[in-house]
C-alpha atoms as a PDB file:
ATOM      1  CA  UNK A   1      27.353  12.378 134.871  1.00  0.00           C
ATOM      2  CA  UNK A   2      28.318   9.808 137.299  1.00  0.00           C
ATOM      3  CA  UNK A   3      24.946  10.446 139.546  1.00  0.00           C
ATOM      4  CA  UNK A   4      22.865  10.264 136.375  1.00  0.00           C
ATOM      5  CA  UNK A   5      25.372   6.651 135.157  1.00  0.00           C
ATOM      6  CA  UNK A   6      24.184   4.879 138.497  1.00  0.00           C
ATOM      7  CA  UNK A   7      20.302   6.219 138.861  1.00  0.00           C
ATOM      8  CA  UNK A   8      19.594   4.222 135.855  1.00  0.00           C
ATOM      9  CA  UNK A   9      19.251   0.605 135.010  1.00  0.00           C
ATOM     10  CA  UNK A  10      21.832   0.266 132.699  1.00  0.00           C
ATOM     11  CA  UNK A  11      24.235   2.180 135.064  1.00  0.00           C
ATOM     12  CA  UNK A  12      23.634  -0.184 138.129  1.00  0.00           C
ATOM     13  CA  UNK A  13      23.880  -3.371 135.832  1.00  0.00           C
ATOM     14  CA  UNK A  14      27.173  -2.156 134.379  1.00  0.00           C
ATOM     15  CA  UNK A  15      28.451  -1.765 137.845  1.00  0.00           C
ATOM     16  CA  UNK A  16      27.184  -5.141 138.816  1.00  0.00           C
ATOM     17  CA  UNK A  17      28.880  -6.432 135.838  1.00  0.00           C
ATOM     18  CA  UNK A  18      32.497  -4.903 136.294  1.00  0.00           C
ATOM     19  CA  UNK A  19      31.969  -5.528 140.086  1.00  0.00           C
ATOM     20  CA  UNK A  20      31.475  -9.204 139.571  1.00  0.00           C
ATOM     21  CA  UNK A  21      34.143  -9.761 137.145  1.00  0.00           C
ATOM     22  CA  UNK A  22      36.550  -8.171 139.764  1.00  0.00           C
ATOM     23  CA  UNK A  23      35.303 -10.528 142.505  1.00  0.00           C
ATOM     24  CA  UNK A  24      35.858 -13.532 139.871  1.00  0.00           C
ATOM     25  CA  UNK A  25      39.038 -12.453 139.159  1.00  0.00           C
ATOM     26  CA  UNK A  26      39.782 -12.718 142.940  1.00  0.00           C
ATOM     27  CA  UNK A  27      38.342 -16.234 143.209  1.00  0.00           C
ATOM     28  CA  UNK A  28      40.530 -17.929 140.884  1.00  0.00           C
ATOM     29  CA  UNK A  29      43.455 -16.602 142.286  1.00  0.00           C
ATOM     30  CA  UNK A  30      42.227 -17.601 145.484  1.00  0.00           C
ATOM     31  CA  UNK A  31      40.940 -21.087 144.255  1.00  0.00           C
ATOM     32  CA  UNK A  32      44.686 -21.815 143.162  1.00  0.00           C
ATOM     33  CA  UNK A  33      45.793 -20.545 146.343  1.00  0.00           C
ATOM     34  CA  UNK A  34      43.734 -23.088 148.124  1.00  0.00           C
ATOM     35  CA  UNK A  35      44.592 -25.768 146.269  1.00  0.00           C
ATOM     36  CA  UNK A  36      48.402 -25.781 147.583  1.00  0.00           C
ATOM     37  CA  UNK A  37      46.469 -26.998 150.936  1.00  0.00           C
ATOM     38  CA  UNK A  38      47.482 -30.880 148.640  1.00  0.00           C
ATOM     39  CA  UNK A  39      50.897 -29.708 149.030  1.00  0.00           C
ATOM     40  CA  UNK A  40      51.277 -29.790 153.029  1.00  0.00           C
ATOM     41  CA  UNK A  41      51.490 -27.583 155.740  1.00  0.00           C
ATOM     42  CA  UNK A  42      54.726 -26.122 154.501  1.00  0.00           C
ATOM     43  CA  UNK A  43      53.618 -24.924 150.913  1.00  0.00           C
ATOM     44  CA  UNK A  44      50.295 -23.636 152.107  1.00  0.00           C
ATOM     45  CA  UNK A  45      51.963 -21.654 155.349  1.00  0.00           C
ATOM     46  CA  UNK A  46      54.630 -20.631 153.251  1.00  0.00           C
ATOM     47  CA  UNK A  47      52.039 -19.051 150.795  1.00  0.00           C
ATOM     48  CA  UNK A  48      49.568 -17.751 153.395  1.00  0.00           C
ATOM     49  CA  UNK A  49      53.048 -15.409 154.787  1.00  0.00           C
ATOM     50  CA  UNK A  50      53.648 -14.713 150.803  1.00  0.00           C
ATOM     51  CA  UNK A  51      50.184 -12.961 150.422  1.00  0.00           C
ATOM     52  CA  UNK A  52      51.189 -10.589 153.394  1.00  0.00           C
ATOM     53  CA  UNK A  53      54.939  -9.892 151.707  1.00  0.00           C
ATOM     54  CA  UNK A  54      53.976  -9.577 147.933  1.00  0.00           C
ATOM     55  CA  UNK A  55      55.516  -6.037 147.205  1.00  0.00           C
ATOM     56  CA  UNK A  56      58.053  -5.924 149.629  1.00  0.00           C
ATOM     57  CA  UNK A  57      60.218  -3.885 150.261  1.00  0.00           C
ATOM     58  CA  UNK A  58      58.172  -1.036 148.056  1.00  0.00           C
ATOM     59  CA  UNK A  59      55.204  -1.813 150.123  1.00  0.00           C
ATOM     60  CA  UNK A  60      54.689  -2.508 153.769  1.00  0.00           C
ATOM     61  CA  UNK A  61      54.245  -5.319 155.261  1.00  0.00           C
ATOM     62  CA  UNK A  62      50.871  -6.490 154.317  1.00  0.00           C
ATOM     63  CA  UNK A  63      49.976  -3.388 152.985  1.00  0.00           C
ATOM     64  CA  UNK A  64      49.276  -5.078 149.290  1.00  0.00           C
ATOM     65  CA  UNK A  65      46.683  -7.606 150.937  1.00  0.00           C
ATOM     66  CA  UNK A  66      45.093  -5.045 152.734  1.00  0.00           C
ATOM     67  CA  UNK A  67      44.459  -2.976 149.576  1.00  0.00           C
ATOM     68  CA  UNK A  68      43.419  -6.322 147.696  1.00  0.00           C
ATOM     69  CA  UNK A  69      40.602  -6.619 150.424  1.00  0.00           C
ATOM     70  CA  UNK A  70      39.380  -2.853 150.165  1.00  0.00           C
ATOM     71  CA  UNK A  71      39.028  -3.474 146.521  1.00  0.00           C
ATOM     72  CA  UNK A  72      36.675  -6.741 147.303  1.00  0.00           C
ATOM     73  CA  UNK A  73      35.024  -5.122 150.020  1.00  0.00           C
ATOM     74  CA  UNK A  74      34.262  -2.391 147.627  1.00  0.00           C
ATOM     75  CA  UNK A  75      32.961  -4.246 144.739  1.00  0.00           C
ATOM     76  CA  UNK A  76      30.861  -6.500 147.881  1.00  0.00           C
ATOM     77  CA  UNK A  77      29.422  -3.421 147.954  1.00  0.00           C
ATOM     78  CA  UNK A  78      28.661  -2.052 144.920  1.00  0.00           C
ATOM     79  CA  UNK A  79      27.623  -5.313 143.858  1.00  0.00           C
ATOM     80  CA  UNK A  80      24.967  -6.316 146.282  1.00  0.00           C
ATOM     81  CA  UNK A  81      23.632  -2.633 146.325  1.00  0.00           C
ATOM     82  CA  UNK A  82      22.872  -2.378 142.752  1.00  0.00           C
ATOM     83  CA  UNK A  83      21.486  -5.726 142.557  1.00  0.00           C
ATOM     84  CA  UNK A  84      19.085  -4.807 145.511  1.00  0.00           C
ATOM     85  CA  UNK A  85      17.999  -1.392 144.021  1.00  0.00           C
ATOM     86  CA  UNK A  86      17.534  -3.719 140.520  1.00  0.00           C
ATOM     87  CA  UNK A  87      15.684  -5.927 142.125  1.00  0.00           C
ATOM     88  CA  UNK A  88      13.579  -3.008 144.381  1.00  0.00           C
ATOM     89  CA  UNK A  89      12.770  -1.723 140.845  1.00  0.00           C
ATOM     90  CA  UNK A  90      11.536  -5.117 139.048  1.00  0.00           C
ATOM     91  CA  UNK A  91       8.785  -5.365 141.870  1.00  0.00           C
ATOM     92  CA  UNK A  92       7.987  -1.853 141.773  1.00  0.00           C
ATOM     93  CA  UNK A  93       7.732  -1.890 137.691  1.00  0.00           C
ATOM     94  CA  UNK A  94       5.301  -5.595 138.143  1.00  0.00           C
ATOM     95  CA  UNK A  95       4.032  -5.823 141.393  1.00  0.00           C
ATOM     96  CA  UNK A  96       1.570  -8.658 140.347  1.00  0.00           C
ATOM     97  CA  UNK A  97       3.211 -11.945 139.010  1.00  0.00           C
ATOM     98  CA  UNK A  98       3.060 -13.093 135.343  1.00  0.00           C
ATOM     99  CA  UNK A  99      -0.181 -14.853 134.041  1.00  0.00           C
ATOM    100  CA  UNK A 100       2.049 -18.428 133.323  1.00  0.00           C
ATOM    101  CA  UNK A 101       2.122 -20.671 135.910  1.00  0.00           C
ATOM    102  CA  UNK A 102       5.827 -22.272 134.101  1.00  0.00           C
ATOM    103  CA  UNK A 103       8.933 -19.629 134.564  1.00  0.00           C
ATOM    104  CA  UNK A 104      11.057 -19.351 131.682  1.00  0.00           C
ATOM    105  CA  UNK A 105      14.260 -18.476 133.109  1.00  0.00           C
ATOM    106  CA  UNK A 106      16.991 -21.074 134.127  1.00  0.00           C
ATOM    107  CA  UNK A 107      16.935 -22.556 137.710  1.00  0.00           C
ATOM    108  CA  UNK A 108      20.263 -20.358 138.056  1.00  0.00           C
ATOM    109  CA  UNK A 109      18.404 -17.170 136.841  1.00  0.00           C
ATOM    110  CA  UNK A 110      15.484 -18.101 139.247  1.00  0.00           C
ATOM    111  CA  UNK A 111      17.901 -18.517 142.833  1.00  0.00           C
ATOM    112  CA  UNK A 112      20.300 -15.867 142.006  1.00  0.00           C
ATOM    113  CA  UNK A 113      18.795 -13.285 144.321  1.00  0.00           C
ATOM    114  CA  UNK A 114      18.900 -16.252 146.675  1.00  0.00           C
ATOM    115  CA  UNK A 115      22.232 -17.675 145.625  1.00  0.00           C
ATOM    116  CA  UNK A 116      23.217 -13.423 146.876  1.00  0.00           C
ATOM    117  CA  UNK A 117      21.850 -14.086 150.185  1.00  0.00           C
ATOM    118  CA  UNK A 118      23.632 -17.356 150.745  1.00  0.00           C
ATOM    119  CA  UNK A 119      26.747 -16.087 149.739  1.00  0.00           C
ATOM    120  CA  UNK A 120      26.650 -12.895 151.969  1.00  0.00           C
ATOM    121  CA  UNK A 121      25.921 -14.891 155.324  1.00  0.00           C
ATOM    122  CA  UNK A 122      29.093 -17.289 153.786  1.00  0.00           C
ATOM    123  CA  UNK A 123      31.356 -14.432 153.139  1.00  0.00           C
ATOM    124  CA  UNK A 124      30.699 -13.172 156.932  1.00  0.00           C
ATOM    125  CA  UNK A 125      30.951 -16.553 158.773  1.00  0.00           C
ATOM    126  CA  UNK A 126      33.856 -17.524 156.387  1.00  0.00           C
ATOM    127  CA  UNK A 127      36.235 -14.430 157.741  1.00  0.00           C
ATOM    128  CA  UNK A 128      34.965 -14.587 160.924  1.00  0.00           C
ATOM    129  CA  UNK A 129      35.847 -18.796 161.156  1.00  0.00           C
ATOM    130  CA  UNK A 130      39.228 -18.219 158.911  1.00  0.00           C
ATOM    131  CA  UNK A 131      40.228 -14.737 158.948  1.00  0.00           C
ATOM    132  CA  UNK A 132      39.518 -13.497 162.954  1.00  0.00           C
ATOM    133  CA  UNK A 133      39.307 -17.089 164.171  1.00  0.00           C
ATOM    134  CA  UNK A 134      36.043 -15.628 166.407  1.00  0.00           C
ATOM    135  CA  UNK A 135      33.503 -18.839 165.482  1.00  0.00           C
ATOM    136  CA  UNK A 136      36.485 -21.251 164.843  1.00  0.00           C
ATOM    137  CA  UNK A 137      36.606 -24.850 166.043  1.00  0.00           C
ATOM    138  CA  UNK A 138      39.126 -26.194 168.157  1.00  0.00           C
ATOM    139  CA  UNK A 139      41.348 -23.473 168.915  1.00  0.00           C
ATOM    140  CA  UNK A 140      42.428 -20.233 166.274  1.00  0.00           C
ATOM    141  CA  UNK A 141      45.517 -20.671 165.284  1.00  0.00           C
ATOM    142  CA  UNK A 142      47.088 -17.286 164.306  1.00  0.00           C
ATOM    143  CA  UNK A 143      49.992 -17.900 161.379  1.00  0.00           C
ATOM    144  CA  UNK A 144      48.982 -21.754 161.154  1.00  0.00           C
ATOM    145  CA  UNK A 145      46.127 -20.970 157.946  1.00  0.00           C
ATOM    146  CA  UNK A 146      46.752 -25.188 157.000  1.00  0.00           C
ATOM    147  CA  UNK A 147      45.658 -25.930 160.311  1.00  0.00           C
ATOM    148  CA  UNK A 148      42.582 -24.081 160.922  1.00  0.00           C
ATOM    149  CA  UNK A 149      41.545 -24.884 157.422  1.00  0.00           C
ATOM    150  CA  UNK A 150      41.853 -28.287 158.594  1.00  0.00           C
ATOM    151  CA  UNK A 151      40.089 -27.500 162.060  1.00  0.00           C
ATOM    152  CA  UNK A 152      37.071 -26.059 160.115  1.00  0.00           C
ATOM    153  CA  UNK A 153      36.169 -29.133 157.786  1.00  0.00           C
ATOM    154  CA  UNK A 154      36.854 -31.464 160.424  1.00  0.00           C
ATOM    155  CA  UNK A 155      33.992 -30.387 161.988  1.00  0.00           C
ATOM    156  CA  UNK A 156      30.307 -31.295 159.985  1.00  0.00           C
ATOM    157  CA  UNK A 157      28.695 -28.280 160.104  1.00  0.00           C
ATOM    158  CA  UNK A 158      31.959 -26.263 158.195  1.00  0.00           C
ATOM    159  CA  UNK A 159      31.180 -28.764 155.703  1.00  0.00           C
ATOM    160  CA  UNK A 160      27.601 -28.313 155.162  1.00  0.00           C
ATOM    161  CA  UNK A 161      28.275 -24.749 155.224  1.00  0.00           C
ATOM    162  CA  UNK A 162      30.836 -24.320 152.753  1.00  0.00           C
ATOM    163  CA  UNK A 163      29.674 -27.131 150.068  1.00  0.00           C
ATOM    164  CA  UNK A 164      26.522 -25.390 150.194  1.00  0.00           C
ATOM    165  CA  UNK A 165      27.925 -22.299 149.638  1.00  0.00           C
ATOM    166  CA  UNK A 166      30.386 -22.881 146.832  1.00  0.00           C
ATOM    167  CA  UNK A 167      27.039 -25.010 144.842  1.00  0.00           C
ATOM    168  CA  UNK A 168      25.527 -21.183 145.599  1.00  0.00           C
ATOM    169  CA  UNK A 169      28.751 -19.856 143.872  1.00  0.00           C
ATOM    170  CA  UNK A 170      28.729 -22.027 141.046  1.00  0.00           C
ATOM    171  CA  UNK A 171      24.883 -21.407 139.994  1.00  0.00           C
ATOM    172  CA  UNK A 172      26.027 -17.416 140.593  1.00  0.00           C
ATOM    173  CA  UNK A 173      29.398 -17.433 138.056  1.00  0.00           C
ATOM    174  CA  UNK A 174      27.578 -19.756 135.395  1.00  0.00           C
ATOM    175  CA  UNK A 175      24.424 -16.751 135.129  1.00  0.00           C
ATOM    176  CA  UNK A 176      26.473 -14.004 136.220  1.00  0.00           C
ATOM    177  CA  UNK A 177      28.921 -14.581 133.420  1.00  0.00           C
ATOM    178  CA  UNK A 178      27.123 -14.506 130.587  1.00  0.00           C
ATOM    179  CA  UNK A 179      25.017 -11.755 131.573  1.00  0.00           C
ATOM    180  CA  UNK A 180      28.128  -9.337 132.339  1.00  0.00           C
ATOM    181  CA  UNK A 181      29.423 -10.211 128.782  1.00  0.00           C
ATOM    182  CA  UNK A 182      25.829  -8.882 127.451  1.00  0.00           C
ATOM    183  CA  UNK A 183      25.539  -5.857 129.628  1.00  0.00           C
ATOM    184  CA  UNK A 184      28.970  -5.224 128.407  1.00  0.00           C
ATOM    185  CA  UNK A 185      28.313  -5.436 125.076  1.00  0.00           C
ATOM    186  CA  UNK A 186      30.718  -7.858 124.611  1.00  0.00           C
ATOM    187  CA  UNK A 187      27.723 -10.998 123.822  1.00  0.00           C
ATOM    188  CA  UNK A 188      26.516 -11.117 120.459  1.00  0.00           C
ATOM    189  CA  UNK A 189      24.685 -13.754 118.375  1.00  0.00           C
ATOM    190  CA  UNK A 190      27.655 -15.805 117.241  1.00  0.00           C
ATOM    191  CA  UNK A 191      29.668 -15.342 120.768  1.00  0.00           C
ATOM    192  CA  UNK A 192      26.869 -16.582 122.835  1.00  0.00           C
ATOM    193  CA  UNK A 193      27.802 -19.949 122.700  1.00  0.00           C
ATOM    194  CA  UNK A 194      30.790 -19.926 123.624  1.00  0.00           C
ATOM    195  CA  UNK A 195      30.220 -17.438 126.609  1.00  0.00           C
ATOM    196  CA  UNK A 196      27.396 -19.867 127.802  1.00  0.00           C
ATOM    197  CA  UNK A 197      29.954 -22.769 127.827  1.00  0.00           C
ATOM    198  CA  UNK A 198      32.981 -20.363 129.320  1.00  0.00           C
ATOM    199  CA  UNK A 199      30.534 -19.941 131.829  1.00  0.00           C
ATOM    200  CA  UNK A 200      29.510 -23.439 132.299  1.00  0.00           C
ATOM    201  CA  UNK A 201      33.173 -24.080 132.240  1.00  0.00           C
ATOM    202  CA  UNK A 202      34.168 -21.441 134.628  1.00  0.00           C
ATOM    203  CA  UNK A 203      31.345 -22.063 137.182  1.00  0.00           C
ATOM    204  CA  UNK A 204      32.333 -25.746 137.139  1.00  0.00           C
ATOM    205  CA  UNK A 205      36.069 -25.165 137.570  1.00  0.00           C
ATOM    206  CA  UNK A 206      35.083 -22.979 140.526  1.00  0.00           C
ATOM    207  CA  UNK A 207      33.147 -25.019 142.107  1.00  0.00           C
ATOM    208  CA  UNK A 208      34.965 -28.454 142.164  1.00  0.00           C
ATOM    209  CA  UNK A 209      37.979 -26.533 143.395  1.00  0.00           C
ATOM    210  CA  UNK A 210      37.023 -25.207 146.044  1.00  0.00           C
ATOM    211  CA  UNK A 211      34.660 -28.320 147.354  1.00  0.00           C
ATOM    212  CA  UNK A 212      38.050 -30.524 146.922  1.00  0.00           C
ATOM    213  CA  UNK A 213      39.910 -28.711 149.943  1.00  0.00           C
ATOM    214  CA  UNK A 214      36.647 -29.842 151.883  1.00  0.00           C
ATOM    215  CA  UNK A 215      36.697 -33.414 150.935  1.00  0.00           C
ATOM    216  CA  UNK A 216      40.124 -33.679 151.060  1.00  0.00           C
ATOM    217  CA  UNK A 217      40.092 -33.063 154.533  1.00  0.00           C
ATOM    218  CA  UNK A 218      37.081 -35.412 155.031  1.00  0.00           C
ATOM    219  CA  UNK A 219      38.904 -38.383 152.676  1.00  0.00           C
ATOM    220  CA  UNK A 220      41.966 -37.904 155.029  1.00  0.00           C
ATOM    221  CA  UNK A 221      43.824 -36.394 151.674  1.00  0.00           C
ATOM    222  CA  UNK A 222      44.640 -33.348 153.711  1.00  0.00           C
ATOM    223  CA  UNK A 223      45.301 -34.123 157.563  1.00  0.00           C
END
């Protein structure tokens, strides 16, 4: 039953659905979590050790954070795979392009296969700048997460990078939304309104938070 759920369409969109909802989920936890970087080095240390304690003494030392990331690498996965093997079977279902020259969908709906891309390549320089320090600027810092941050968006490139990439994310949450609510049957002719504008609204929220830790640093807010 499972092998026949995922060789169809439906199948593969419901899985990009509940795979994306888990991943926003994740981001505005994280989002919050960045935002103590206002608070100084203390708070945001302080809560970078907390994310490696949370379920103590039950669980291990950073045993919860470690299944937290197996669960996003997971849905990564799943995610990006069944958009690909959507995306294999729209060409292969219309190989030739539509007679109008004008496309109807939304500039979102139009880069979101690109939007993917972009936020792939983030996702692997991000850990490999924050997470293993291996592409960092001026010197990984292990147990100093306020200071690297700051390290990173000191730097002009980390900024191009990342701004870019959260305007990616933003476009991504505001269609990816409201399509998850339809493929979950939870859209419907008097909720689409307000899902468009809890998108809208979510996508926004999103984005401006995380591009604030950026221009904080760059403003001197965060130093």
């Amino acid at each position: 039953m499972a092998r026949t759920m995922w060789d169809s369409s439906v199948g593969k969109k419901t899985v990009m659905a509940v795979s994306g909802l888990v991943m926003l989920l994740y981001l505005v936890a994280h989002v919050i979590g960045n935002l103590k970087i206002f608070f100084g080095a203390g708070e945001f240390n302080h809560y970078a050790h907390w994310l490696r304690t949370v379920g103590e003494p039950f669980m291990h030392y950073a045993w919860t954070l470690w299944l937290v990331r197996i669960v996003l690498v997971v849905a990564v996965v799943a995610h990006a795979t069944s958009a690909y093997q959507l995306s294999r079977r729209d060409i292969k279902a219309r190989p030739t392009k539509y007679v109008h020259g004008k496309p109807r969908a939304g500039y979102a709906t139009r880069t979101m296969r690109w939007g993917g891309i972009i936020l792939a390549l983030f996702i692997v320089w991000h850990i490999l700048d924050l997470t293993t320090g291996t592409v960092h600027s001026g010197g990984f810092q292990e147990g100093h997460p306020y200071q690297n941050v700051v390290d990173t968006f000191s730097t002009w490139y980390g900024n191009v990078i990342y701004i870019v990439a959260m305007l990616a994310l933003g476009l991504h949450i505001r269609h990816g939304f409201w399509s998850a609510a339809q493929t979950l049957g939870v859209g419907s002719r008097t909720r689409d309104r307000a899902l468009k504008v809890t998108a809208d609204v979510l996508a926004l929220l999103l984005t401006a938070g995380f591009i604030a830790v950026p221009v904080g640093v760059m403003t001197g807010v965060v130093s």
